[in-house]
N, C-alpha and C. Protein backbone atom coordinates (compact mmCIF):
# COMPACT_ATOMS: atom_id res chain seq x y z
N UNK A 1 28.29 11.60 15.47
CA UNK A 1 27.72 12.21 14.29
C UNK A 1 26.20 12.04 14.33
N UNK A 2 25.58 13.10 14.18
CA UNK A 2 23.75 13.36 14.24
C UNK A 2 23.35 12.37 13.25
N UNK A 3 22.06 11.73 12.56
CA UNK A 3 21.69 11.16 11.99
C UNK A 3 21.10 11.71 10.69
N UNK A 4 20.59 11.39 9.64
CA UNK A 4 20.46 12.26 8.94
C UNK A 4 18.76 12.08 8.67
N UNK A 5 18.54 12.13 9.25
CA UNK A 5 16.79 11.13 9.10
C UNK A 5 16.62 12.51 9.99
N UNK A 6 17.06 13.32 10.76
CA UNK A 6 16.67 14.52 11.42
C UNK A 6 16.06 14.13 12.84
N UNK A 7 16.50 13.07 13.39
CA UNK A 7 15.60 12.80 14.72
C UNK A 7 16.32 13.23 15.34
N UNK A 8 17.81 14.36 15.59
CA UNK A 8 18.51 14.79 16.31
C UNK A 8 19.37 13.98 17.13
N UNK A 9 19.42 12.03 16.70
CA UNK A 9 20.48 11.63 17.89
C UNK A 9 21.20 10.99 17.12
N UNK A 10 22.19 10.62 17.42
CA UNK A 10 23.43 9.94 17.21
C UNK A 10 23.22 8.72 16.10
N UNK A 11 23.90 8.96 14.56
CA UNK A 11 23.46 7.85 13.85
C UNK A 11 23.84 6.24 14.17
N UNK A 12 24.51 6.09 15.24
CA UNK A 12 25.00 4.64 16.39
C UNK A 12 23.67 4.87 16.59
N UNK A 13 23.29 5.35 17.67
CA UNK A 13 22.11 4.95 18.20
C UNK A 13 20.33 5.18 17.35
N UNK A 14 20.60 5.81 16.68
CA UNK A 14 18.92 5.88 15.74
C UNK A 14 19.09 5.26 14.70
N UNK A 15 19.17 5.09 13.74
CA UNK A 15 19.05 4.64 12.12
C UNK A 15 20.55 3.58 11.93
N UNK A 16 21.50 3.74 12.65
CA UNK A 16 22.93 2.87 12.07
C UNK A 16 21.94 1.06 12.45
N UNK A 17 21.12 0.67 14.00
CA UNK A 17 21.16 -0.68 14.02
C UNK A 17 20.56 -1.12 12.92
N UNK A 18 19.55 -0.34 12.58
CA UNK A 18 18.31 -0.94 11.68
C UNK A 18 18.85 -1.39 10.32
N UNK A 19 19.85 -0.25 9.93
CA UNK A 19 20.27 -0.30 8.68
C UNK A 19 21.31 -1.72 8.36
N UNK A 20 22.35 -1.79 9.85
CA UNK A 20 23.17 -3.37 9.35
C UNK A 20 22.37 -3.96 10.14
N UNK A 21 20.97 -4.12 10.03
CA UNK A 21 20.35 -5.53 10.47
C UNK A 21 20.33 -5.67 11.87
N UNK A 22 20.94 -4.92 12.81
CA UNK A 22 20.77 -5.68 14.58
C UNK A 22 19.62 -5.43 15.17
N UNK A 23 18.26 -4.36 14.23
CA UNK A 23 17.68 -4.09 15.24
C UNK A 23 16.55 -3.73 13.81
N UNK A 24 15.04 -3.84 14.37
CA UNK A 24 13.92 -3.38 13.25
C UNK A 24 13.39 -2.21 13.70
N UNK A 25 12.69 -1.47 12.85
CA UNK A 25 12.21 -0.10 13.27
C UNK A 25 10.80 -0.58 14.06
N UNK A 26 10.37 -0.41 14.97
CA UNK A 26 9.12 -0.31 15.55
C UNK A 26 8.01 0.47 14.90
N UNK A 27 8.26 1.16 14.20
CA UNK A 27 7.12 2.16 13.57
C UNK A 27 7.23 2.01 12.40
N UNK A 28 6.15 2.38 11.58
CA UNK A 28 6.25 2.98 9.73
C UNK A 28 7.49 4.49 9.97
N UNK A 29 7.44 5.16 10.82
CA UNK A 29 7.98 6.59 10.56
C UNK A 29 9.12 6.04 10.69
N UNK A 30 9.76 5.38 11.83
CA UNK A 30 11.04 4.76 12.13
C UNK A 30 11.65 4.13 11.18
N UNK A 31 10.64 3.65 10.13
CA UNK A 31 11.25 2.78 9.07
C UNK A 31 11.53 3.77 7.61
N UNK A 32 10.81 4.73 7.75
CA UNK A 32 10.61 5.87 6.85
C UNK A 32 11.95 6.79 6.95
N UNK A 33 12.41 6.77 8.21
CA UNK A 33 13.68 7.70 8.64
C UNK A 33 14.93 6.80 8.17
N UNK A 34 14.34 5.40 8.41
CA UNK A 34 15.72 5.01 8.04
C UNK A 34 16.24 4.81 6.59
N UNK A 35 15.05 4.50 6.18
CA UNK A 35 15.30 4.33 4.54
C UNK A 35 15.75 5.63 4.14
N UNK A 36 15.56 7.00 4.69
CA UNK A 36 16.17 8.32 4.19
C UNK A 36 17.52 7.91 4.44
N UNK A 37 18.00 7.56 5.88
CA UNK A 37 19.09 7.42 5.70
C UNK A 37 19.61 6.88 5.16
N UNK A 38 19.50 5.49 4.56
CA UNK A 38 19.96 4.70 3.58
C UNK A 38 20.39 5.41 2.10
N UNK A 39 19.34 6.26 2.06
CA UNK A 39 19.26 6.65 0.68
C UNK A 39 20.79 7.84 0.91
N UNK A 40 21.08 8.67 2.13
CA UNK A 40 22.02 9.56 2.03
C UNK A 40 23.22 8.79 2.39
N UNK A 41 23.47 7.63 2.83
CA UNK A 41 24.65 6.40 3.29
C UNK A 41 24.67 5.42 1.84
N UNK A 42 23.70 5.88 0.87
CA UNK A 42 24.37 4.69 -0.36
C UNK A 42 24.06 3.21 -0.20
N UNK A 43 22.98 3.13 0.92
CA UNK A 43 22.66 1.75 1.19
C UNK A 43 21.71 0.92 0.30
N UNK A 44 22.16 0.69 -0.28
CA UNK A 44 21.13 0.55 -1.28
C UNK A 44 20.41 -1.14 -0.91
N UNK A 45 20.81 -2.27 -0.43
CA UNK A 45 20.58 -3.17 -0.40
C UNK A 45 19.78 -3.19 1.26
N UNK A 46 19.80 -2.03 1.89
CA UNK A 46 19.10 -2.07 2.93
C UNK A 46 17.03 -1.68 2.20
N UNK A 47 17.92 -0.69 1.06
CA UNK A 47 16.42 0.26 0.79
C UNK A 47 15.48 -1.22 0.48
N UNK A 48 16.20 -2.05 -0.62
CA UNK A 48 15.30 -3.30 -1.09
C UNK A 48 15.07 -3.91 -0.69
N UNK A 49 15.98 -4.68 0.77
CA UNK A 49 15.33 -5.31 1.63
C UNK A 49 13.96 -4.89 2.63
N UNK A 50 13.48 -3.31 2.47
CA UNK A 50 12.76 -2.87 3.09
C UNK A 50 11.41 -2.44 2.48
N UNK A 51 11.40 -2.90 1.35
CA UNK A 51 10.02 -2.95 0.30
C UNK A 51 9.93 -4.26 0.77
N UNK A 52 8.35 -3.89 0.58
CA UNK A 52 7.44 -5.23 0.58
C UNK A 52 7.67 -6.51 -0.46
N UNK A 53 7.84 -7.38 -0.05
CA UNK A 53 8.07 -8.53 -0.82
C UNK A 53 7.03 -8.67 -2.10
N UNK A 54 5.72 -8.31 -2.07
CA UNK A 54 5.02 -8.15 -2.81
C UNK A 54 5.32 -7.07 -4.12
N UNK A 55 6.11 -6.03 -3.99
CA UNK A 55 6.70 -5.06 -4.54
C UNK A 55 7.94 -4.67 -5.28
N UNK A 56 8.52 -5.77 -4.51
CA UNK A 56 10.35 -5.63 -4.89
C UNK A 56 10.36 -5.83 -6.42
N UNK A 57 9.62 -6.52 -6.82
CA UNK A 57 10.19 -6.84 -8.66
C UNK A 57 9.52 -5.44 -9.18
N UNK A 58 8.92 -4.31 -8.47
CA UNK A 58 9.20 -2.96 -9.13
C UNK A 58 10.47 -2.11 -8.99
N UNK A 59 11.04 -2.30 -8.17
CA UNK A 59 12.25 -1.66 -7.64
C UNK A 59 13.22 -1.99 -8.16
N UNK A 60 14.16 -1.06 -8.65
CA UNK A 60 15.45 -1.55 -9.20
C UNK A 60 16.87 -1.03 -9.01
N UNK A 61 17.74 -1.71 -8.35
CA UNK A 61 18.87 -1.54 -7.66
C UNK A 61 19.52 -0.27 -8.26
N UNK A 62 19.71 -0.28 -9.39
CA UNK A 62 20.75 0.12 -9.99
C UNK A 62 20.06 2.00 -10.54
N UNK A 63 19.23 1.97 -10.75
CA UNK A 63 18.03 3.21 -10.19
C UNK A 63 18.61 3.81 -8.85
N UNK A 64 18.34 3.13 -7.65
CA UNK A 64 18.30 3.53 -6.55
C UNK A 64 19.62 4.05 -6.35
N UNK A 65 20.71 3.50 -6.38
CA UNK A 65 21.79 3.52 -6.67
C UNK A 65 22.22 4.63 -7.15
N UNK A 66 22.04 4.66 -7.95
CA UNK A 66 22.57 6.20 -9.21
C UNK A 66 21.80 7.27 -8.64
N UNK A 67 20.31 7.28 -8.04
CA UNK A 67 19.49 8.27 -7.39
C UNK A 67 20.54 8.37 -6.17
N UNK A 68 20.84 7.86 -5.37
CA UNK A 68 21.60 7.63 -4.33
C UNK A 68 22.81 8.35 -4.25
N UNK A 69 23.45 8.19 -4.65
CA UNK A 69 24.92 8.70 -5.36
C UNK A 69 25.06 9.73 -6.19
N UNK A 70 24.17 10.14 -6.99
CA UNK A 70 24.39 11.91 -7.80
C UNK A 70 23.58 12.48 -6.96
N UNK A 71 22.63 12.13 -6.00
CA UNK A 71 21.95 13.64 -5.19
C UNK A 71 22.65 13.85 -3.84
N UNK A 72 22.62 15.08 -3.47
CA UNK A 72 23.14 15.60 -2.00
C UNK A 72 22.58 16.09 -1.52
N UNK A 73 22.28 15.04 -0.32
CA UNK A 73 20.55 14.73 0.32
C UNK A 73 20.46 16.28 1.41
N UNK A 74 20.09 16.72 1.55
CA UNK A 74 19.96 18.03 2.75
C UNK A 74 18.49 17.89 3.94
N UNK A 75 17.92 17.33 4.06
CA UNK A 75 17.14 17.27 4.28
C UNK A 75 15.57 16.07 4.74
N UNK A 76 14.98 15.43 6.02
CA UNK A 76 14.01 14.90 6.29
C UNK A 76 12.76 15.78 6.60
N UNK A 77 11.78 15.85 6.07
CA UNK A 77 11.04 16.67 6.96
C UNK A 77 9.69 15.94 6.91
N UNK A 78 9.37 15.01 8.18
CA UNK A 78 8.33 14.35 8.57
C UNK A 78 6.61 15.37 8.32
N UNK A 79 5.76 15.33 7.54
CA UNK A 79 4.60 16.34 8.28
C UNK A 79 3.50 15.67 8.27
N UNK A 80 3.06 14.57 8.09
CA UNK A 80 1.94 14.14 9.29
C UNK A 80 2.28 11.89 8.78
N UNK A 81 1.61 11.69 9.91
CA UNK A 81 2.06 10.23 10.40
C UNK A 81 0.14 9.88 10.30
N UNK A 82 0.15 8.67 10.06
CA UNK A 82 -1.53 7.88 9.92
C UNK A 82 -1.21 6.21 10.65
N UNK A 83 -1.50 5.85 11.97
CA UNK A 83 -1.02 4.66 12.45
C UNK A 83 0.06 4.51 11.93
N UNK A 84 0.51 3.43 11.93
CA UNK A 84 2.11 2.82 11.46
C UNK A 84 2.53 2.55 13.07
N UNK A 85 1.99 2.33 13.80
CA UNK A 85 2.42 2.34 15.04
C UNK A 85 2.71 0.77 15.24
N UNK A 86 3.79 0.76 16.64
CA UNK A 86 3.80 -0.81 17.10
C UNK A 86 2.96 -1.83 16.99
N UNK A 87 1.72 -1.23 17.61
CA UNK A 87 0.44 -2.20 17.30
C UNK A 87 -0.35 -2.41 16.19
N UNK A 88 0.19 -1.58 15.05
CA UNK A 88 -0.45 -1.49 14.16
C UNK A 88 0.03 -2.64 13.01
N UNK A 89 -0.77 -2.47 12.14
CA UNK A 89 -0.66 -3.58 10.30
C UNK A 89 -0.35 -2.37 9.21
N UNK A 90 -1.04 -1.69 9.62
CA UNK A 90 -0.54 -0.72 7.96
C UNK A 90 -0.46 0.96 8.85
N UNK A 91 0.59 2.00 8.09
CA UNK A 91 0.72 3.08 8.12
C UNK A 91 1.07 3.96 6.91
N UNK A 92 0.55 4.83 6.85
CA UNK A 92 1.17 6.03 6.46
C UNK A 92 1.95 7.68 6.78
N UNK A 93 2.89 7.64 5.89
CA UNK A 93 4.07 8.69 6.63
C UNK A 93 3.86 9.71 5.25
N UNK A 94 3.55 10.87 5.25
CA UNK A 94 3.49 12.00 4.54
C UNK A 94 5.03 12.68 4.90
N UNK A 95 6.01 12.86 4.00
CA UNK A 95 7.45 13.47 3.84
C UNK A 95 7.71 14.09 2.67
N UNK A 96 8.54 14.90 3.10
CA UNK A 96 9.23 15.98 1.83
C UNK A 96 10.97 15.69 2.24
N UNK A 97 11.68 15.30 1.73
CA UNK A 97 13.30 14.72 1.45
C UNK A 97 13.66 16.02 0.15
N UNK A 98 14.46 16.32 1.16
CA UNK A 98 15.03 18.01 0.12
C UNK A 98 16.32 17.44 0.03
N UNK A 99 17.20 17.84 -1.80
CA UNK A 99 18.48 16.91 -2.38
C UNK A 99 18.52 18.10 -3.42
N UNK A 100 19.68 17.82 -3.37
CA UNK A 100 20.14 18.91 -4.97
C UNK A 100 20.54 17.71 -5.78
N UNK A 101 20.08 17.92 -7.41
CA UNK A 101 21.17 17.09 -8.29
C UNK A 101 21.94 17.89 -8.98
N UNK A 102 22.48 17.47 -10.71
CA UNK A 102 22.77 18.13 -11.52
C UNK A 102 21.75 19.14 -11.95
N UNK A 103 20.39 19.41 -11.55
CA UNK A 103 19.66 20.05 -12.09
C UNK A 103 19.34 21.52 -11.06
N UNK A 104 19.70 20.76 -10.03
CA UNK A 104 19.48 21.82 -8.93
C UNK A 104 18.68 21.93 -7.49
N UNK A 105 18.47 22.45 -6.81
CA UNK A 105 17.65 22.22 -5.38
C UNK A 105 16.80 21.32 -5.94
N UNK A 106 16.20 20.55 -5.33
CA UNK A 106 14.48 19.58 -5.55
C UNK A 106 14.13 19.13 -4.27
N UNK A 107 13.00 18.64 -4.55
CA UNK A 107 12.00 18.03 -3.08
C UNK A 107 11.34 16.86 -3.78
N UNK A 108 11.56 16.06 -2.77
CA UNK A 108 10.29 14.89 -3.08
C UNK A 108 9.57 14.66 -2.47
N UNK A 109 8.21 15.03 -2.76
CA UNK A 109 6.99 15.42 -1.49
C UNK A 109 6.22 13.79 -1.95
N UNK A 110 6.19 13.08 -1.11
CA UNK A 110 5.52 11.45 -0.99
C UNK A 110 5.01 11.64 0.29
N UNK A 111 3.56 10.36 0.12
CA UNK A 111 2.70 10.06 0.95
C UNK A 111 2.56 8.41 0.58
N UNK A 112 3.75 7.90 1.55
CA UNK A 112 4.00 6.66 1.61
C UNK A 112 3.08 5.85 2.53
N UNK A 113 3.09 4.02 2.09
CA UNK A 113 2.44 3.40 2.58
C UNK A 113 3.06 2.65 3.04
N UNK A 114 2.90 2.10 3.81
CA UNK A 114 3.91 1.04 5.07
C UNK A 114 2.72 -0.12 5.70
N UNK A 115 3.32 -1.27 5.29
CA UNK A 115 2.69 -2.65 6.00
C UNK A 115 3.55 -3.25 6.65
N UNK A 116 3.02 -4.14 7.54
CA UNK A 116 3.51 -5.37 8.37
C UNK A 116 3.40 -6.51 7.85
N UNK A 117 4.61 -7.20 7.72
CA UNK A 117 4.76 -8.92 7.62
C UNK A 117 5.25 -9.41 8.69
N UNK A 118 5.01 -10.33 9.00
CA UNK A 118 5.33 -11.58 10.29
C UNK A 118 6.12 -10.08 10.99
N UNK A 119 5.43 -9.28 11.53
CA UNK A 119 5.96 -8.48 12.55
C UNK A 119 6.93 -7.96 12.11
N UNK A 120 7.15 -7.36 10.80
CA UNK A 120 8.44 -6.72 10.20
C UNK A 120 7.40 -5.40 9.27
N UNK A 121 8.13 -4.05 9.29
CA UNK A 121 7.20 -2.81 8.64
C UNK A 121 8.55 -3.22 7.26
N UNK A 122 7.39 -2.96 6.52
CA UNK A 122 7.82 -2.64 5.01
C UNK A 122 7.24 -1.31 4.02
N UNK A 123 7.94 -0.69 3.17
CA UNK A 123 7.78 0.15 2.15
C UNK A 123 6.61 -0.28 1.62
N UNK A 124 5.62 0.02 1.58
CA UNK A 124 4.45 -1.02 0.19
C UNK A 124 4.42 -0.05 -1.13
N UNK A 125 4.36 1.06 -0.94
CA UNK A 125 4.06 2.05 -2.21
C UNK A 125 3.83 3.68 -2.08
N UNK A 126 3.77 4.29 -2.84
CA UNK A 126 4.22 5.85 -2.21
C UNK A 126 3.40 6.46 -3.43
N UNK A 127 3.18 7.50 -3.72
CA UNK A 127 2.16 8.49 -4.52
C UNK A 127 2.57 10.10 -4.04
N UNK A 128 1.72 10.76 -4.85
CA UNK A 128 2.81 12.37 -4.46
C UNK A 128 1.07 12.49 -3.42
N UNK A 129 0.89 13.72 -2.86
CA UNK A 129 -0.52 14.35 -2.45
C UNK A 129 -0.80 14.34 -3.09
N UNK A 130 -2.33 14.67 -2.62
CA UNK A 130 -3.71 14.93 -3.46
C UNK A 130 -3.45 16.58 -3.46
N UNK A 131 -3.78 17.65 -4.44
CA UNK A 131 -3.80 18.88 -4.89
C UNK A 131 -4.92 18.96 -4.31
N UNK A 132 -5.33 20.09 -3.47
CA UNK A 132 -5.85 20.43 -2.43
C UNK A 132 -6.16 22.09 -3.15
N UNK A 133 -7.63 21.48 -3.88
CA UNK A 133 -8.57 22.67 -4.53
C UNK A 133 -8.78 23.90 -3.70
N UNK A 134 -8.55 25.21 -4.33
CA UNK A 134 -8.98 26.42 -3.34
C UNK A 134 -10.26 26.66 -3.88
N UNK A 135 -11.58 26.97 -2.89
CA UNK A 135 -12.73 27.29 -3.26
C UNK A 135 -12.64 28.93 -3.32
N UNK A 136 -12.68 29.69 -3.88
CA UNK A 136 -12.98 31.30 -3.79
C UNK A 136 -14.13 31.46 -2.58
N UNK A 137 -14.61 31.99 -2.24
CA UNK A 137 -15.96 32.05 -0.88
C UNK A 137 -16.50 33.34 -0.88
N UNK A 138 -15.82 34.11 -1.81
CA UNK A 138 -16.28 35.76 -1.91
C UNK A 138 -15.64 36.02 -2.90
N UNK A 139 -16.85 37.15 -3.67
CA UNK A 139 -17.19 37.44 -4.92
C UNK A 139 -15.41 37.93 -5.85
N UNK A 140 -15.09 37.82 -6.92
CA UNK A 140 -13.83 38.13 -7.16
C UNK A 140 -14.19 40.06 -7.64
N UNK A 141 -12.64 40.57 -6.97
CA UNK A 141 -12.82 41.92 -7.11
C UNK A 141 -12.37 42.49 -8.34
N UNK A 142 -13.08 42.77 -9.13
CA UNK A 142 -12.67 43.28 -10.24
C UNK A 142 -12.12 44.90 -10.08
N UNK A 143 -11.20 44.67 -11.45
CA UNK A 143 -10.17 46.05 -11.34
C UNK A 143 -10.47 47.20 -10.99
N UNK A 144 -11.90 47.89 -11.62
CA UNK A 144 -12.86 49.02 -11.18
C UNK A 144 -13.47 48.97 -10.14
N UNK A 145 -13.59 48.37 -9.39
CA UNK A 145 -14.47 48.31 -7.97
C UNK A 145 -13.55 48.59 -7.31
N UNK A 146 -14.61 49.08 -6.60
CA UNK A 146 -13.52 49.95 -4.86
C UNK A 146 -12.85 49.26 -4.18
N UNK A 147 -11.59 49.53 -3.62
CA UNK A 147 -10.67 48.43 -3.47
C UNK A 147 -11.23 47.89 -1.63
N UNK A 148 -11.23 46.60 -1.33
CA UNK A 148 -11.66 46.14 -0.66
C UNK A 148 -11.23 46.52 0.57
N UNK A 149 -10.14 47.16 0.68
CA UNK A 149 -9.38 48.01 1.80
C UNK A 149 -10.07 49.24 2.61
N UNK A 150 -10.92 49.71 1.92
CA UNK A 150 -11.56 51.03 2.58
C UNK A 150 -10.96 52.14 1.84
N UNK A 151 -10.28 52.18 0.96
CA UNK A 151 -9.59 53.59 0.42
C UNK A 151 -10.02 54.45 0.11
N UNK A 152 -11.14 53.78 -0.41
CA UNK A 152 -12.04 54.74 -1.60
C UNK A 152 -11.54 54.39 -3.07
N UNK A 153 -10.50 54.07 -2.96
CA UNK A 153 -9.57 54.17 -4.84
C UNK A 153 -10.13 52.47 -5.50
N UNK A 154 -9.99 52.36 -6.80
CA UNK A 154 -10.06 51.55 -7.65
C UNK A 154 -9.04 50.79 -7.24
N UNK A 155 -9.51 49.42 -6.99
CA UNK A 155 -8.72 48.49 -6.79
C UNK A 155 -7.60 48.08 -8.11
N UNK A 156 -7.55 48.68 -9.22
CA UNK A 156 -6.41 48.52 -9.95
C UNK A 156 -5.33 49.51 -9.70
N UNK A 157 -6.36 50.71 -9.19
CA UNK A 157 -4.64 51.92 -8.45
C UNK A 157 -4.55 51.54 -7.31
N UNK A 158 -5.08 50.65 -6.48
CA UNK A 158 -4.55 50.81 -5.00
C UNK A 158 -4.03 48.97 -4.46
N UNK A 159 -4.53 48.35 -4.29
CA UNK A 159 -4.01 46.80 -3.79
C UNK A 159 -3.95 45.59 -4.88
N UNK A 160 -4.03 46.23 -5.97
CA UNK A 160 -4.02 45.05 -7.12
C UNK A 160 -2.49 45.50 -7.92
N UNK A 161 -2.00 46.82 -7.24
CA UNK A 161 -0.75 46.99 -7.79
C UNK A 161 0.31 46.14 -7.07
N UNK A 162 -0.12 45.94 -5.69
CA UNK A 162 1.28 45.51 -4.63
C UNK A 162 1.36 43.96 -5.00
């Protein structure tokens, strides 16, 4: 059976050691994949053991749990990584985790933080993105002006209709 963290291999061999303990993730992302899986396996005592000790008295079992258990997880989708590497102390993993609940399709778009203790990666804290301002860079075309296409026509009869 594939894994559900989306790394395409076998959940024995990717995400099952980490999760009963035989084996630690080497990376922030590795640790990021597995906690997805946890979250779609109901593991809930893996997710808390994998926050930062500094953190855990925000986290609460029984939360995770119920999040755990009414959503039907569909989805990992990794899109950009910041260190978190073997050699590294701190990383960040930018992810979107797609789940339906009672309410319907959803996404949870986080830009998680990941530290090292005595050589162990932990969860430290997570935040959504930063909203990523569009600057305009050319003049806005108003409805009566010639439509920017070459037509000749008023941009309210010709490309402000489509």
């Amino acid at each position: 059976m594939s894994c559900a963290c989306g790394s395409r291999n076998e959940y024995a061999e990717c995400c099952e050691p980490y999760i009963k303990g035989d084996a630690r993730p080497s990376t922030a992302e590795a640790l990021m994949r597995s906690r997805y899986t946890a979250y779609v396996r109901e593991q809930v005592a893996y997710i808390l053991e994998t926050v930062h000790p500094d953190k855990r008295d925000q986290h609460d079992a029984g939360s995770i749990g119920e999040w755990s258990r009414s959503s039907q997880w569909q989805g990992l989708e990794i899109l950009s990584t910041a260190d978190g590497g073997a050699q590294d102390s701190e990383g960040v993993v930018e992810f979107v985790a797609r789940f339906r609940d009672k309410s319907g399709p959803r996404r949870h778009h986080e830009v998680a933080r990941f530290r090292k203790l005595e050589d162990r990666w932990y969860f430290y804290d997570g935040a959504p993105p930063k909203v990523q301002t569009v600057v305009r860079e050319s003049p806005k075309v108003g409805r009566n002006d010639p439509c920017p296409c070459g037509s000749g026509n008023k941009y309210k009869k010709c490309c402000a209709k489509r």
